[in-house]
C-alpha atoms as a PDB file:
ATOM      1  CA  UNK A   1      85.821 101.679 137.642  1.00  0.00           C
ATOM      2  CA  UNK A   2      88.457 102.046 140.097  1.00  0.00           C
ATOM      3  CA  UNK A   3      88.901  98.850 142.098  1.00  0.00           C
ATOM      4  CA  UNK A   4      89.524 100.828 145.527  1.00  0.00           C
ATOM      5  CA  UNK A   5      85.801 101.292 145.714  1.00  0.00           C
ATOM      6  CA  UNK A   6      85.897  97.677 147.168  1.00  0.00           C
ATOM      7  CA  UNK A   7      88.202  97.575 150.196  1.00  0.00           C
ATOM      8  CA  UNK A   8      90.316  94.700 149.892  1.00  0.00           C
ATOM      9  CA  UNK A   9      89.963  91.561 152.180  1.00  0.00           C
ATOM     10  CA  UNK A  10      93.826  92.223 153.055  1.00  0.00           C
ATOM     11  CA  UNK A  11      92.048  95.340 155.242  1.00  0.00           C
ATOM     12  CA  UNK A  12      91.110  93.628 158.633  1.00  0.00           C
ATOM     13  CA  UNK A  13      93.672  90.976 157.851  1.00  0.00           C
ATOM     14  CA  UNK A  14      93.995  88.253 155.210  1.00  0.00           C
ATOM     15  CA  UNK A  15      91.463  85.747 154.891  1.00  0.00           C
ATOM     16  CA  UNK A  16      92.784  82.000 154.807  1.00  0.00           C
ATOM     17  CA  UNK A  17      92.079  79.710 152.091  1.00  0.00           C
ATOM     18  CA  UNK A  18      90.385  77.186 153.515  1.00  0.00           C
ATOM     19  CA  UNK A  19      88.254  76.122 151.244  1.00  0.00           C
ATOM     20  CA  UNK A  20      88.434  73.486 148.671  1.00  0.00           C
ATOM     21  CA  UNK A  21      86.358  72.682 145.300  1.00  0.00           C
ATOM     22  CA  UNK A  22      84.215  70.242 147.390  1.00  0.00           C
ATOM     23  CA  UNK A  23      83.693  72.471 150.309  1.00  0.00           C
ATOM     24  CA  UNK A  24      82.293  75.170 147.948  1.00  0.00           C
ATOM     25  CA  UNK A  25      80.148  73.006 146.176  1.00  0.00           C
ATOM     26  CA  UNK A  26      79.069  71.082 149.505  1.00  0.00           C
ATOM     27  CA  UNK A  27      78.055  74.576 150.504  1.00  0.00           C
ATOM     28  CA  UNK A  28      75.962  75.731 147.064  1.00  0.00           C
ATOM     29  CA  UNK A  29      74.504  72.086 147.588  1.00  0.00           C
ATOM     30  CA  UNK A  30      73.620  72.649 151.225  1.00  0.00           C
ATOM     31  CA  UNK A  31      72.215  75.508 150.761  1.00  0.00           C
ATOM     32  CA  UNK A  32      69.765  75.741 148.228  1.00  0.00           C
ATOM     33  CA  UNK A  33      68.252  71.754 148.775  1.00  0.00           C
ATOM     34  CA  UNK A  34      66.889  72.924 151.705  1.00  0.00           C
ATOM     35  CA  UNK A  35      63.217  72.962 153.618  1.00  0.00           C
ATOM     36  CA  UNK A  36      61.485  74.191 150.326  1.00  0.00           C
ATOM     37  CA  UNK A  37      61.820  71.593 147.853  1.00  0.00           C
ATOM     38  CA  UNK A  38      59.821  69.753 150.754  1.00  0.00           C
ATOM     39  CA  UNK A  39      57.341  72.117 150.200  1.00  0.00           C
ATOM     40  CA  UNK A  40      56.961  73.250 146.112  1.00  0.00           C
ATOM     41  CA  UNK A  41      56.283  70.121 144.123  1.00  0.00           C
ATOM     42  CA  UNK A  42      52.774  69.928 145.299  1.00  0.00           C
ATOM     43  CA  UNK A  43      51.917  73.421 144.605  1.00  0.00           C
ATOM     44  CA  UNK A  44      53.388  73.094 141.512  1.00  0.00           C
ATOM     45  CA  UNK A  45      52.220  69.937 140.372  1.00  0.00           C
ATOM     46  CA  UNK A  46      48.294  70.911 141.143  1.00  0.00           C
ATOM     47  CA  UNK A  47      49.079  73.686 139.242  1.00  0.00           C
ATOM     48  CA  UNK A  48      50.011  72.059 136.266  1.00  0.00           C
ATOM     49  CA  UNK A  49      48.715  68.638 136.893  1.00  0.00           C
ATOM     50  CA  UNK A  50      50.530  67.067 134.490  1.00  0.00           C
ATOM     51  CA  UNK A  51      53.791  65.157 134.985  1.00  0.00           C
ATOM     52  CA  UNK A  52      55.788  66.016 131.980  1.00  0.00           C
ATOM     53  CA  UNK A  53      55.021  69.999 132.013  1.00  0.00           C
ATOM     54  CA  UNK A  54      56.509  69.928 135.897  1.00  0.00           C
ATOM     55  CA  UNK A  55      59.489  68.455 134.278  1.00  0.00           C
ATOM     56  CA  UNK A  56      59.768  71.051 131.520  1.00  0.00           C
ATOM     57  CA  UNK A  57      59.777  73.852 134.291  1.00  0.00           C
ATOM     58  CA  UNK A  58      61.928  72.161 136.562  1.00  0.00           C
ATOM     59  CA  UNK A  59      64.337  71.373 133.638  1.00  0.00           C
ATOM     60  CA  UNK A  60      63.845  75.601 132.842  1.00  0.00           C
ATOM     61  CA  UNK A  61      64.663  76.256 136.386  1.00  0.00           C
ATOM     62  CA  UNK A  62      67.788  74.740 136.585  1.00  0.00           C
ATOM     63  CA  UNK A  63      68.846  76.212 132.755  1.00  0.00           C
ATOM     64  CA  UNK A  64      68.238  79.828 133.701  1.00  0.00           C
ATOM     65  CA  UNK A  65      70.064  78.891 137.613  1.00  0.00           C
ATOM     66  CA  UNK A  66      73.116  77.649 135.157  1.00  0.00           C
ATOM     67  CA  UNK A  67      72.820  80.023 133.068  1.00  0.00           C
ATOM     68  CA  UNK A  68      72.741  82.365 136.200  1.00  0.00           C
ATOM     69  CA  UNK A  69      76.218  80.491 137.627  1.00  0.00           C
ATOM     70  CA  UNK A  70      78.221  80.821 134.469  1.00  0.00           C
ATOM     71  CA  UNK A  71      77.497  84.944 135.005  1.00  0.00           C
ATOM     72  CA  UNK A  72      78.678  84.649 138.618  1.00  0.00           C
ATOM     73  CA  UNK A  73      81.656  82.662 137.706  1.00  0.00           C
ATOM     74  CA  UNK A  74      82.599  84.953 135.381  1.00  0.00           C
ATOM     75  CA  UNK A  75      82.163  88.047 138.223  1.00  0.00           C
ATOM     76  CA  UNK A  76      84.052  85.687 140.908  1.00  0.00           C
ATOM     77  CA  UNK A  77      86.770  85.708 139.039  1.00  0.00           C
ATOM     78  CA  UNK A  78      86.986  88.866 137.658  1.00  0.00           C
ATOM     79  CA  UNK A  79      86.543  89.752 141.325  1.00  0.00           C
ATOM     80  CA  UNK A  80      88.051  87.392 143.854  1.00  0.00           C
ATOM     81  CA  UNK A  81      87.004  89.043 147.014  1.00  0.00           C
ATOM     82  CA  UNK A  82      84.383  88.120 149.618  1.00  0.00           C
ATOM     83  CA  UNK A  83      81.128  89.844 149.338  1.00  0.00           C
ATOM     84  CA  UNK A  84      79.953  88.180 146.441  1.00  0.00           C
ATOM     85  CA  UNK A  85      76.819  90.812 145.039  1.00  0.00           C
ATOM     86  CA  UNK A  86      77.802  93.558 147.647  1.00  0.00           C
ATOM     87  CA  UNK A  87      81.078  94.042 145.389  1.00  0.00           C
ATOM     88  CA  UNK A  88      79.058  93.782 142.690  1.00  0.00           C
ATOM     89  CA  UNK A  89      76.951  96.408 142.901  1.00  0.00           C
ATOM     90  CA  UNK A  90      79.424  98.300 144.401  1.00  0.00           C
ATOM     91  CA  UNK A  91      81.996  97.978 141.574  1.00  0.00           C
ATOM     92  CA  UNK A  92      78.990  98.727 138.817  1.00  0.00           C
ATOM     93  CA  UNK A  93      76.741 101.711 140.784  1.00  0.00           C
ATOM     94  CA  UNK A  94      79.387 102.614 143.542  1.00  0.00           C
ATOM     95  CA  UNK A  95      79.697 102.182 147.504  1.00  0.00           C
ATOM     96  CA  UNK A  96      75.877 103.832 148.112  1.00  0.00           C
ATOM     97  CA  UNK A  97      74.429 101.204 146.471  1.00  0.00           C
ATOM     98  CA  UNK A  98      76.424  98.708 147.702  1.00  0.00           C
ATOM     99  CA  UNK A  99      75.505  99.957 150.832  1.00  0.00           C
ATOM    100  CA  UNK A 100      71.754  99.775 150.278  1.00  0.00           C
ATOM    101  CA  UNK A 101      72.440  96.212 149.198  1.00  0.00           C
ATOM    102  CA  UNK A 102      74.210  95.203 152.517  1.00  0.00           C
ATOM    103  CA  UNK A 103      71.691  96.184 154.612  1.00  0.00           C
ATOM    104  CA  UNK A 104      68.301  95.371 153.126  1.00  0.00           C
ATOM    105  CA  UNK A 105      69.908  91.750 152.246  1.00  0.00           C
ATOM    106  CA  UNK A 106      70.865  91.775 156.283  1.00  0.00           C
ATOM    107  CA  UNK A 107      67.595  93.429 157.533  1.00  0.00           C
ATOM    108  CA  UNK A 108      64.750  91.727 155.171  1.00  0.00           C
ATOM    109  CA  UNK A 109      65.679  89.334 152.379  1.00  0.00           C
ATOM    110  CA  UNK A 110      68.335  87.189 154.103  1.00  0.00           C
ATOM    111  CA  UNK A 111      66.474  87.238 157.613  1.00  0.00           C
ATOM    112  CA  UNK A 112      62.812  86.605 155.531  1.00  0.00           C
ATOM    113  CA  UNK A 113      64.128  83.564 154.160  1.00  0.00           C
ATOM    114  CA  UNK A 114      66.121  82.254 157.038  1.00  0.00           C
ATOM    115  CA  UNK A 115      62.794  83.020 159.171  1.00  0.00           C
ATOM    116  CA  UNK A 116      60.423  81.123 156.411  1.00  0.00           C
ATOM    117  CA  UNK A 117      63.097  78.175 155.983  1.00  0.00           C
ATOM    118  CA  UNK A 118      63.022  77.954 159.565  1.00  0.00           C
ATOM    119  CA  UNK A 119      59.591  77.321 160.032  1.00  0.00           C
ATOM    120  CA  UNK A 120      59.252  74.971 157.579  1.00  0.00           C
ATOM    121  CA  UNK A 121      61.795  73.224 159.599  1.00  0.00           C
ATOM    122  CA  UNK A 122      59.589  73.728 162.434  1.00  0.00           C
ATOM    123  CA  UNK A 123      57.034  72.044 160.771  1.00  0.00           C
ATOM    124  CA  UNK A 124      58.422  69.017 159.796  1.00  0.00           C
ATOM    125  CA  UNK A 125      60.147  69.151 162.805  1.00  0.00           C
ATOM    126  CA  UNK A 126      57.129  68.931 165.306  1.00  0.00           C
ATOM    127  CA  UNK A 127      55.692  66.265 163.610  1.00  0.00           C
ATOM    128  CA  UNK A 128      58.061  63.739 163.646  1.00  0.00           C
ATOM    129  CA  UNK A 129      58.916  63.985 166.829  1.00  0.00           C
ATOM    130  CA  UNK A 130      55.224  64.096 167.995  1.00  0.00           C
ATOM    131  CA  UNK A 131      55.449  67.547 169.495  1.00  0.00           C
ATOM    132  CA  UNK A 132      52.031  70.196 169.441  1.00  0.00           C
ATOM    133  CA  UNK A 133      52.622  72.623 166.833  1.00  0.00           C
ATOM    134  CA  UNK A 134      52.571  75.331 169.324  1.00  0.00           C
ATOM    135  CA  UNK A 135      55.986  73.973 169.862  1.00  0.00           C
ATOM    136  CA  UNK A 136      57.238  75.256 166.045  1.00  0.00           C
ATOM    137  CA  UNK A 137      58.278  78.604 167.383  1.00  0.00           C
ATOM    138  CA  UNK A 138      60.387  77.006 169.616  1.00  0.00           C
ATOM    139  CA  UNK A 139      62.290  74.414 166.987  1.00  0.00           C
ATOM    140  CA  UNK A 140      62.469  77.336 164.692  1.00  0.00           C
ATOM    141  CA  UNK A 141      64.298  79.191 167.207  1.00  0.00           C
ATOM    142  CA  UNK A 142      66.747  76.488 168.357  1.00  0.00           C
ATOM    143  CA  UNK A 143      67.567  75.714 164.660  1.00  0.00           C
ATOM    144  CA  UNK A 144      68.422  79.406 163.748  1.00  0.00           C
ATOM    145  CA  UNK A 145      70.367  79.878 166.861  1.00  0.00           C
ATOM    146  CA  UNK A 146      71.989  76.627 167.220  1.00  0.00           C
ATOM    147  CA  UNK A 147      73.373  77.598 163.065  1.00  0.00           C
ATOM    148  CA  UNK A 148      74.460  80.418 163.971  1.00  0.00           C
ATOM    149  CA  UNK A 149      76.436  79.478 166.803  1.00  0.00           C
ATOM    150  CA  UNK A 150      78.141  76.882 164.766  1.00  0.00           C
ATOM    151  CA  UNK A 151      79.270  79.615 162.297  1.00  0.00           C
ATOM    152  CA  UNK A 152      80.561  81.981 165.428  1.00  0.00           C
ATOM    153  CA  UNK A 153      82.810  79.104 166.372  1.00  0.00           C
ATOM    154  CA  UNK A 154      84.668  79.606 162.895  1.00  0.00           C
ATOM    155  CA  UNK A 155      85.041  78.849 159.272  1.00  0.00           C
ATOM    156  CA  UNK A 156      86.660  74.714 159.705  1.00  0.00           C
ATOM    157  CA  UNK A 157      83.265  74.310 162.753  1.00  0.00           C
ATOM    158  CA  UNK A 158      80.799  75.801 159.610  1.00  0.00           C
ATOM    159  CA  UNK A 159      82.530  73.789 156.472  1.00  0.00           C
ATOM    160  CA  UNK A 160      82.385  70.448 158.614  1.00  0.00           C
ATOM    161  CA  UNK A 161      78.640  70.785 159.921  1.00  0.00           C
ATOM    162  CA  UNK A 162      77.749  72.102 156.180  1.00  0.00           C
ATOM    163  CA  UNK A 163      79.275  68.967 154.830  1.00  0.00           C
ATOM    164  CA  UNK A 164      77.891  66.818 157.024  1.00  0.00           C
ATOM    165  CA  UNK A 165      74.189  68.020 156.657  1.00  0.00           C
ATOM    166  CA  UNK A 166      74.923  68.103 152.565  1.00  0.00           C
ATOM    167  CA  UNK A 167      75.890  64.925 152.266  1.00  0.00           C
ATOM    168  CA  UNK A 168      72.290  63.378 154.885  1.00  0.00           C
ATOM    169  CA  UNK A 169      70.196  65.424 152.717  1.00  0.00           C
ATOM    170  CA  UNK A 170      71.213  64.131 149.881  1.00  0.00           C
ATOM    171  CA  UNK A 171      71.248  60.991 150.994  1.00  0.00           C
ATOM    172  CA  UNK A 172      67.948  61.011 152.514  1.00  0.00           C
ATOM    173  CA  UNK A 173      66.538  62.243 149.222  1.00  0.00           C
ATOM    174  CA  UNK A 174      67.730  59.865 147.142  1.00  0.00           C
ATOM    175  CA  UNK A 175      66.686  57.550 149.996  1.00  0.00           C
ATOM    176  CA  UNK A 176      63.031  58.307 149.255  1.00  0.00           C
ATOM    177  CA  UNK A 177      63.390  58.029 145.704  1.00  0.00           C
ATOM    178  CA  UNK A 178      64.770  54.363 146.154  1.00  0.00           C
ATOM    179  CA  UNK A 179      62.214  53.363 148.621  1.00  0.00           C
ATOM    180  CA  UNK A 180      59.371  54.731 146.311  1.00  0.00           C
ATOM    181  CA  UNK A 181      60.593  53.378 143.239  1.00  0.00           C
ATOM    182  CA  UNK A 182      61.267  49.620 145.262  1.00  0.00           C
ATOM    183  CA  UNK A 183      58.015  49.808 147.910  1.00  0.00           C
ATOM    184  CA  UNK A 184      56.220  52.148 146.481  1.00  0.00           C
ATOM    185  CA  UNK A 185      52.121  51.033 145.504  1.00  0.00           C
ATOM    186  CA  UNK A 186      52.368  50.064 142.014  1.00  0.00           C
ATOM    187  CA  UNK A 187      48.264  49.055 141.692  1.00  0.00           C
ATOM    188  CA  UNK A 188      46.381  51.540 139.000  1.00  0.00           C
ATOM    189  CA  UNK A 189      49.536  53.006 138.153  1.00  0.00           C
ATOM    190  CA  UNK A 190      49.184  54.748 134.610  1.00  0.00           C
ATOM    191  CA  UNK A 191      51.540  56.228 132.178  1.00  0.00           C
ATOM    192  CA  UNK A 192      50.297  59.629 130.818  1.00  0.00           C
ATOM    193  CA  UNK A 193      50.909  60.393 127.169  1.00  0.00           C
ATOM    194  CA  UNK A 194      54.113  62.513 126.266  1.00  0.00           C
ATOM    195  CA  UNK A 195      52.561  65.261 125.481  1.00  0.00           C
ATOM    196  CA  UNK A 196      51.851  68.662 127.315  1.00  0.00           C
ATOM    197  CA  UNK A 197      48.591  70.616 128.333  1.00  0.00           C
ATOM    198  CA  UNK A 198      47.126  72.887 126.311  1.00  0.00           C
ATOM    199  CA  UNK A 199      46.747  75.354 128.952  1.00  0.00           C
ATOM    200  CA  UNK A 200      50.811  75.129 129.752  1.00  0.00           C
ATOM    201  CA  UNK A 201      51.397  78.616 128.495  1.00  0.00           C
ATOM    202  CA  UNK A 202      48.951  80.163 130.813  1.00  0.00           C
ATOM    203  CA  UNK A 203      50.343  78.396 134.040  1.00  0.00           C
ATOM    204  CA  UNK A 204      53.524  77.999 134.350  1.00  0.00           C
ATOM    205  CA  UNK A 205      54.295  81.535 135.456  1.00  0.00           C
ATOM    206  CA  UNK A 206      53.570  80.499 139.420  1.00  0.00           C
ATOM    207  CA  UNK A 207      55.377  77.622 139.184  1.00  0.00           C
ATOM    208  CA  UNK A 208      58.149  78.866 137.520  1.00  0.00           C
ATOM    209  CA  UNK A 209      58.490  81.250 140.487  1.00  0.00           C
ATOM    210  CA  UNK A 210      58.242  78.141 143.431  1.00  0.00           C
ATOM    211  CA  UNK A 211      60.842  76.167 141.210  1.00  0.00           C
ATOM    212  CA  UNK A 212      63.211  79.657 141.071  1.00  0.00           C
ATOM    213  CA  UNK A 213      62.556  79.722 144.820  1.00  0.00           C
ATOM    214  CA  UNK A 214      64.253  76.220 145.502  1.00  0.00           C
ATOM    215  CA  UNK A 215      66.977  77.261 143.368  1.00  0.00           C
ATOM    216  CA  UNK A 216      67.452  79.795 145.684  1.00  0.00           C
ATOM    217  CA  UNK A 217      70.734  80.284 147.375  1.00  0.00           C
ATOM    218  CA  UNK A 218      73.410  79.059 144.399  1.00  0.00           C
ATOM    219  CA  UNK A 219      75.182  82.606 144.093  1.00  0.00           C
ATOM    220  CA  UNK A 220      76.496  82.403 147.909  1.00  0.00           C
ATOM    221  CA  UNK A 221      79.488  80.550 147.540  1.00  0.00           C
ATOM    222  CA  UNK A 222      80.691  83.922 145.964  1.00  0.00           C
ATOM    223  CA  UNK A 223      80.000  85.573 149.486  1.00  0.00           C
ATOM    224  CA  UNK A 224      83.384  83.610 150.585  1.00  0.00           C
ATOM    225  CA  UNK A 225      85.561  83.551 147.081  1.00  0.00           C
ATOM    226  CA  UNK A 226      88.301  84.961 149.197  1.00  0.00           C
ATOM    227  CA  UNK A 227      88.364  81.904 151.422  1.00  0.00           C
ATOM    228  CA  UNK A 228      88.195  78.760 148.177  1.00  0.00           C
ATOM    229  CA  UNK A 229      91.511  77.439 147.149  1.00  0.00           C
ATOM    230  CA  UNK A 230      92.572  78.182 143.884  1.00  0.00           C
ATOM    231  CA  UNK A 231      89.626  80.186 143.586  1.00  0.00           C
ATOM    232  CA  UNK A 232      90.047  81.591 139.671  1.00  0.00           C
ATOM    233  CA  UNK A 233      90.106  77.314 138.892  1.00  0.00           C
ATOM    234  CA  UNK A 234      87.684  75.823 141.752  1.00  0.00           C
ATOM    235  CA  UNK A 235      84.784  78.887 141.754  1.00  0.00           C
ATOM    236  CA  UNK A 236      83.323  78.915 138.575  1.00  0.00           C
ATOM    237  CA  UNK A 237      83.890  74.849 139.126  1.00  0.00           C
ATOM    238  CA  UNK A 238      81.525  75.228 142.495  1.00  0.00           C
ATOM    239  CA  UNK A 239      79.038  77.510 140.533  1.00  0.00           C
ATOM    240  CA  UNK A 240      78.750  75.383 138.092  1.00  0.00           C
ATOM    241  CA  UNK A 241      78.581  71.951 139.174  1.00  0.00           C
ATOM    242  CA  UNK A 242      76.609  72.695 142.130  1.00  0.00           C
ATOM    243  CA  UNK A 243      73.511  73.905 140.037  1.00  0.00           C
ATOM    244  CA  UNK A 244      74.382  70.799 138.192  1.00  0.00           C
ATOM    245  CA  UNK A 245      73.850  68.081 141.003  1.00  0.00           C
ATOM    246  CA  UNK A 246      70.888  70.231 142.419  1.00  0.00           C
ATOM    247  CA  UNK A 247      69.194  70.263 138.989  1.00  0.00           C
ATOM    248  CA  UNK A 248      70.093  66.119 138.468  1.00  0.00           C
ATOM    249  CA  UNK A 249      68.667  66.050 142.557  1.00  0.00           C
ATOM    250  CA  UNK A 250      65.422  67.887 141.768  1.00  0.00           C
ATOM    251  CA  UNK A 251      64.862  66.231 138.579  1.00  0.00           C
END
């Protein structure tokens, strides 16, 4: 298929190269260990209730995200535009679905999850600042808004703040880790037999879904692959290294 369904990012002007292998995988990373992995391991572990079967499916999660990554690497740089699934689509089914895809990701799946992230946000938010929680509405709002007016201000303003909040959540994870595993209560703690439920095969569809759901968000770096240096090298790199760390992270 001709290539000129795509218009090229030379069309409004050429989009700098700004960048680099650890700004793209700062900005998989940021992304998708967000608000929800917060939120899914209890789910998930009441529905399984068994420590080694929540490791199996968070161990399948990440497999089918890499597997995922080393597809979109391939795509990126077979097609080293920004877009990332809108020229896609639009290079497999032509502009009218590509089209489709533009708008319902802008009208109802990327606004849904911004809105639910948000709130979860909200949530967390309230409480540790000792706020009512008739007050979420309010931190979800400033926390969309005060995002998206960081990525008005430009691409260097958005790379910088994304690093920046990367690099505390990560920290502040592995934070809680260390403080569990040094301070945590160690009285009546057991070690359960390696060995899986019987009932595994029946339940891990639901969980399965809240693990895919954390993984959420790893494909966007190929939203800006006209903007990463030496994107045919660093892309695929980004793709698949960040689903690496975020795997090793939720693990």
């Amino acid at each position: 298929m001709s290539d000129s369904l795509v218009p090229d990012d030379s069309t409004h002007g050429p989009l700098k190269n700004q960048l680099s292998l650890w700004d793209a995988v700062s900005l998989i990373v940021g992304i998708v260990v967000a608000t929800s992995i917060f939120k899914v391991p209890a789910p998930i572990f009441g529905s399984l209730n068994c420590i080694w079967a929540v490791a199996i499916i968070w161990t399948l999660g990440g497999v089918l995200s890499l597997i995922g990554a080393f597809c979109y690497a391939e795509l990126a740089t077979t097609y080293p535009r920004s877009g990332g699934d809108y020229v896609y689509l639009t290079q497999a089914y032509g502009p009218f679905m590509g089209f489709l895809f533009g708008w319902s990701h802008l009208s109802g799946i990327l606004t849904g999850s911004i809105g639910a992230l948000a709130f979860i946000f909200a949530t967390y938010g309230t409480q540790f600042f000792g706020q009512d929680p008739a007050n979420e509405y309010a931190f979800a709002l400033v926390a969309v808004l005060g995002l998206t007016v960081l990525n008005v201000f430009g691409l260097v303003a958005g790379k910088r703040t994304q690093n920046f909040l990367t690099i505390l959540k990560i920290v502040g994870l592995l934070g809680v880790i260390l403080v569990g595993m040094g301070w945590g209560l160690r009285e009546g703690v057991a070690w359960e037999p390696a060995s899986v439920p019987d009932n595994f095969q029946r339940n891990w569809g639901f969980p399965l879904i809240l693990v895919l759901y954390a993984f959420g968000g790893w494909n966007d770096a190929s939203f800006v692959a006209a903007e990463v240096q030496n994107r045919d090298r660093n892309l695929p790199l980004a793709l698949i290294g960040g689903v690496g760390v975020i795997t090793v992270v939720y693990l």
